[in-house]
N, C-alpha and C. Protein backbone atom coordinates (compact mmCIF):
# COMPACT_ATOMS: atom_id res chain seq x y z
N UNK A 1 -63.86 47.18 -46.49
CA UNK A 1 -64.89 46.28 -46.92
C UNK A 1 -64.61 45.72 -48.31
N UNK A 2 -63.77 46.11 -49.24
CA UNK A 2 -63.91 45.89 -50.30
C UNK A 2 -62.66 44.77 -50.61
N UNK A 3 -61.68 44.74 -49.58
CA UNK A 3 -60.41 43.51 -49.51
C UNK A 3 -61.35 42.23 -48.75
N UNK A 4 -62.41 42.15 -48.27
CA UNK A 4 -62.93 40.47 -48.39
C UNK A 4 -63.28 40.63 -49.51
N UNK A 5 -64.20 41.33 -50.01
CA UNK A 5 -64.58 40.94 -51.41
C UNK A 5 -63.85 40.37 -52.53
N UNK A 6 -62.60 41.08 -52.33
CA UNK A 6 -61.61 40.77 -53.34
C UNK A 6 -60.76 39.26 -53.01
N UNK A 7 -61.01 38.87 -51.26
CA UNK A 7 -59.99 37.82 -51.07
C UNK A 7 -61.16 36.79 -51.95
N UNK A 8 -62.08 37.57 -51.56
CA UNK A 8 -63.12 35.86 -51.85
C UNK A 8 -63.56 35.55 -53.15
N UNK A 9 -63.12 36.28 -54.25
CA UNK A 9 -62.91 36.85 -55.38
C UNK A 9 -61.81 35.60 -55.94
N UNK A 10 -60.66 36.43 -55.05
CA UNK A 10 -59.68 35.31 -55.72
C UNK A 10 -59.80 33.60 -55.36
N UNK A 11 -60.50 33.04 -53.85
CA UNK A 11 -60.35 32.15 -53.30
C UNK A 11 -61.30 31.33 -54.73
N UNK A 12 -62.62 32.02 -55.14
CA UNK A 12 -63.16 31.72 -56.08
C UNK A 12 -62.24 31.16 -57.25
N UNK A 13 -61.71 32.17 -57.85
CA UNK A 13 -61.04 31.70 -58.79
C UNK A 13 -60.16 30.72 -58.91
N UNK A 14 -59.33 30.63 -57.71
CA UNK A 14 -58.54 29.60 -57.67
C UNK A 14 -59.27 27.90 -57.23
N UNK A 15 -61.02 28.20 -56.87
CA UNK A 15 -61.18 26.88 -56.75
C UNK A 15 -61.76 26.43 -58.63
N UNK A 16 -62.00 27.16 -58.82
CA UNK A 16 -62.90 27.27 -60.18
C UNK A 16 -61.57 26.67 -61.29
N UNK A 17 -60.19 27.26 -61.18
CA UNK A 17 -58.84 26.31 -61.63
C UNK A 17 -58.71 25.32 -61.25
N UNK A 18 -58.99 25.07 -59.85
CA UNK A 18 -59.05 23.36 -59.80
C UNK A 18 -60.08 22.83 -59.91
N UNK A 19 -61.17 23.14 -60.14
CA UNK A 19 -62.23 22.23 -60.33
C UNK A 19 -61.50 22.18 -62.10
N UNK A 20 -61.64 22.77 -62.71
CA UNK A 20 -61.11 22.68 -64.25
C UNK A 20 -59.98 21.80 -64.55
N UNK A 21 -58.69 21.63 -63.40
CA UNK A 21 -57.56 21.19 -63.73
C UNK A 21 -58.49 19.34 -63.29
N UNK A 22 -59.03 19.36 -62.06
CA UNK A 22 -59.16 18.04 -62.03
C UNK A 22 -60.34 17.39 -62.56
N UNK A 23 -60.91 18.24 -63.37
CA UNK A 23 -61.84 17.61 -64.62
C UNK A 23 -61.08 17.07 -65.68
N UNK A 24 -60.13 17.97 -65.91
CA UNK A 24 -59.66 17.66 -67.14
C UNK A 24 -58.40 16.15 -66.58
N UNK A 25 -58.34 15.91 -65.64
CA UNK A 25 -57.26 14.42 -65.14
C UNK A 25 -58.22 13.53 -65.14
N UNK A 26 -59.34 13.93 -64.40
CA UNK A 26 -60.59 12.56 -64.50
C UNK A 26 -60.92 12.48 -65.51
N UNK A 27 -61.08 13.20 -66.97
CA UNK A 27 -61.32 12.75 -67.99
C UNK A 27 -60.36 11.65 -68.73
N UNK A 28 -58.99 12.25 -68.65
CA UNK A 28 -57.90 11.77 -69.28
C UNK A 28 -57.87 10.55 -68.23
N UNK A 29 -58.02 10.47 -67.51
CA UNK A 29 -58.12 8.96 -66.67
C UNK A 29 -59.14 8.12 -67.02
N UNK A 30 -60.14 8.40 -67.48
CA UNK A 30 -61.50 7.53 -67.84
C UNK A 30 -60.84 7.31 -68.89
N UNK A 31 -60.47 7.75 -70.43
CA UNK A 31 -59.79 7.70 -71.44
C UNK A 31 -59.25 6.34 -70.94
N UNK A 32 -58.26 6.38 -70.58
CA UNK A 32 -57.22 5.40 -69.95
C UNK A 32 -57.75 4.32 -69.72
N UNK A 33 -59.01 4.31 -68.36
CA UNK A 33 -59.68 3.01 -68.37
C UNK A 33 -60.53 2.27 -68.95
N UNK A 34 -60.79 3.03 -70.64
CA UNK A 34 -61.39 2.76 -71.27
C UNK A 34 -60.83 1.90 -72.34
N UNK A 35 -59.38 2.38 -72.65
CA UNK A 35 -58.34 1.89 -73.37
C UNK A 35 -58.26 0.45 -72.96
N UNK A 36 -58.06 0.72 -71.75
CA UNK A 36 -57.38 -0.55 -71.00
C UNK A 36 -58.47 -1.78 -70.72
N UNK A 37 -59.42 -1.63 -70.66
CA UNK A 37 -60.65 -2.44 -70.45
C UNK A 37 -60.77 -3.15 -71.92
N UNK A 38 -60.85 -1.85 -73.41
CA UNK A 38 -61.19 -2.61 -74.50
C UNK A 38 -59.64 -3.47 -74.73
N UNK A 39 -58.09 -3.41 -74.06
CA UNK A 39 -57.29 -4.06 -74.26
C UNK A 39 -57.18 -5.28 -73.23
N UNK A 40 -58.08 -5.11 -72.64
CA UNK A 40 -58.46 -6.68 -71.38
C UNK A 40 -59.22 -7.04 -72.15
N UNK A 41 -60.61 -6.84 -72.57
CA UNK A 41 -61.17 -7.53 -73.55
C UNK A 41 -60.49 -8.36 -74.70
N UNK A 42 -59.35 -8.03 -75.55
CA UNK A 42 -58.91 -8.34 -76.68
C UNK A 42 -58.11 -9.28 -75.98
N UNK A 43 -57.20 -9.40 -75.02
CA UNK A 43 -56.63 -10.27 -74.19
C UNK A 43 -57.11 -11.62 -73.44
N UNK A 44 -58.62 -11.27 -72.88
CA UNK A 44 -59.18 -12.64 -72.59
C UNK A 44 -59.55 -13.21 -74.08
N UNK A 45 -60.29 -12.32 -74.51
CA UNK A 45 -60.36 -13.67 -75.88
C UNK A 45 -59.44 -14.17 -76.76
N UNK A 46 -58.38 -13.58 -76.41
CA UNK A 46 -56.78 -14.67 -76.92
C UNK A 46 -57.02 -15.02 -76.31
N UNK A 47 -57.06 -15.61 -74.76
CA UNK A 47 -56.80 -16.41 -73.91
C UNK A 47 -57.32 -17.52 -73.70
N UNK A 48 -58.68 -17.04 -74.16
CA UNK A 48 -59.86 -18.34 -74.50
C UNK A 48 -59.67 -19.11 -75.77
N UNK A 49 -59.10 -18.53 -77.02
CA UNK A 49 -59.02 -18.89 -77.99
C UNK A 49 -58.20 -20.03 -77.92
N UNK A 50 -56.85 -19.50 -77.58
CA UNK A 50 -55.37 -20.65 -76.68
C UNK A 50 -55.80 -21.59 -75.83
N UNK A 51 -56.65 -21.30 -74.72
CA UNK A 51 -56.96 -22.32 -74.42
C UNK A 51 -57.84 -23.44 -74.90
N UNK A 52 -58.62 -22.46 -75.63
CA UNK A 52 -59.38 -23.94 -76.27
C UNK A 52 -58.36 -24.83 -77.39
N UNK A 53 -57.63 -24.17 -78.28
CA UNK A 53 -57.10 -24.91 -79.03
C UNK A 53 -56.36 -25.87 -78.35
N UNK A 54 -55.40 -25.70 -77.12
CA UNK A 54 -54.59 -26.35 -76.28
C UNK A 54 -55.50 -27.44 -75.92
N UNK A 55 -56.89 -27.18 -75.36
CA UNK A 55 -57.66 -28.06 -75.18
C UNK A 55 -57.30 -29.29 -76.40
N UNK A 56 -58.09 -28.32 -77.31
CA UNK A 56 -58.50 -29.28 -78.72
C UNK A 56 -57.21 -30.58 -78.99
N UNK A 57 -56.26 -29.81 -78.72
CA UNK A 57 -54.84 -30.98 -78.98
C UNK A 57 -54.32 -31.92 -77.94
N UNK A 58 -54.85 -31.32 -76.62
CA UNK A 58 -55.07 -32.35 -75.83
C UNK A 58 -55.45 -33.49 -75.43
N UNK A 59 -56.82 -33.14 -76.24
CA UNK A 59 -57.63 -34.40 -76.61
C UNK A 59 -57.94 -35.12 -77.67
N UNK A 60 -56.91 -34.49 -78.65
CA UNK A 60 -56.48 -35.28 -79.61
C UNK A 60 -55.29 -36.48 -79.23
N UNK A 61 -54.50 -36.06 -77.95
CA UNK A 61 -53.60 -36.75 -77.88
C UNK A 61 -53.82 -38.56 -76.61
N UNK A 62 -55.30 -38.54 -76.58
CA UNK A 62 -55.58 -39.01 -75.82
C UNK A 62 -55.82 -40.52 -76.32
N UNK A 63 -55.40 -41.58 -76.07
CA UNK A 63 -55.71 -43.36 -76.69
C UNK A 63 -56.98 -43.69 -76.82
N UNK A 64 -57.44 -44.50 -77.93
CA UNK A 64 -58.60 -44.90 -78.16
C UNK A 64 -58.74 -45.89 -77.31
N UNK A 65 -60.27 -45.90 -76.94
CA UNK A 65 -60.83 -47.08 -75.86
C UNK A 65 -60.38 -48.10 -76.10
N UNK A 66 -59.78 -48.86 -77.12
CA UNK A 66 -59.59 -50.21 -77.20
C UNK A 66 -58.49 -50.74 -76.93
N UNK A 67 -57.56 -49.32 -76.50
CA UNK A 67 -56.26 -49.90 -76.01
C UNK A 67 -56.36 -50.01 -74.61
């Protein structure tokens, strides 16, 4: 009687290591998509910035009505 106790003992422990090991990856993964989101952020607004200026010279390059 006392070897289930002990299997279920260990089966415990070893889920209780992976619940721990894959806490600690989903954390370090949120980390990650957190990084990466505030570096998409910093990226579209270059992108907007460029484009507007590109705009801006675009339509600088455009003929006055009277021609």
């Amino acid at each position: 009687m006392n070897k289930p106790l002990i299997e279920i003992e260990t089966k415990i422990a070893f889920l209780d290591d992976s619940i721990h090991c894959i806490n600690k990856t989903l954390y370090k993964q949120q980390q990650q998509i957190d990084t990466i989101e505030k570096k998409l952020d910093v990226l579209t607004q270059m992108f907007r910035e460029i484009r507007d200026s590109v705009s801006d010279i675009s339509n600088g390059d455009e003929k006055p009505p009277h021609y």
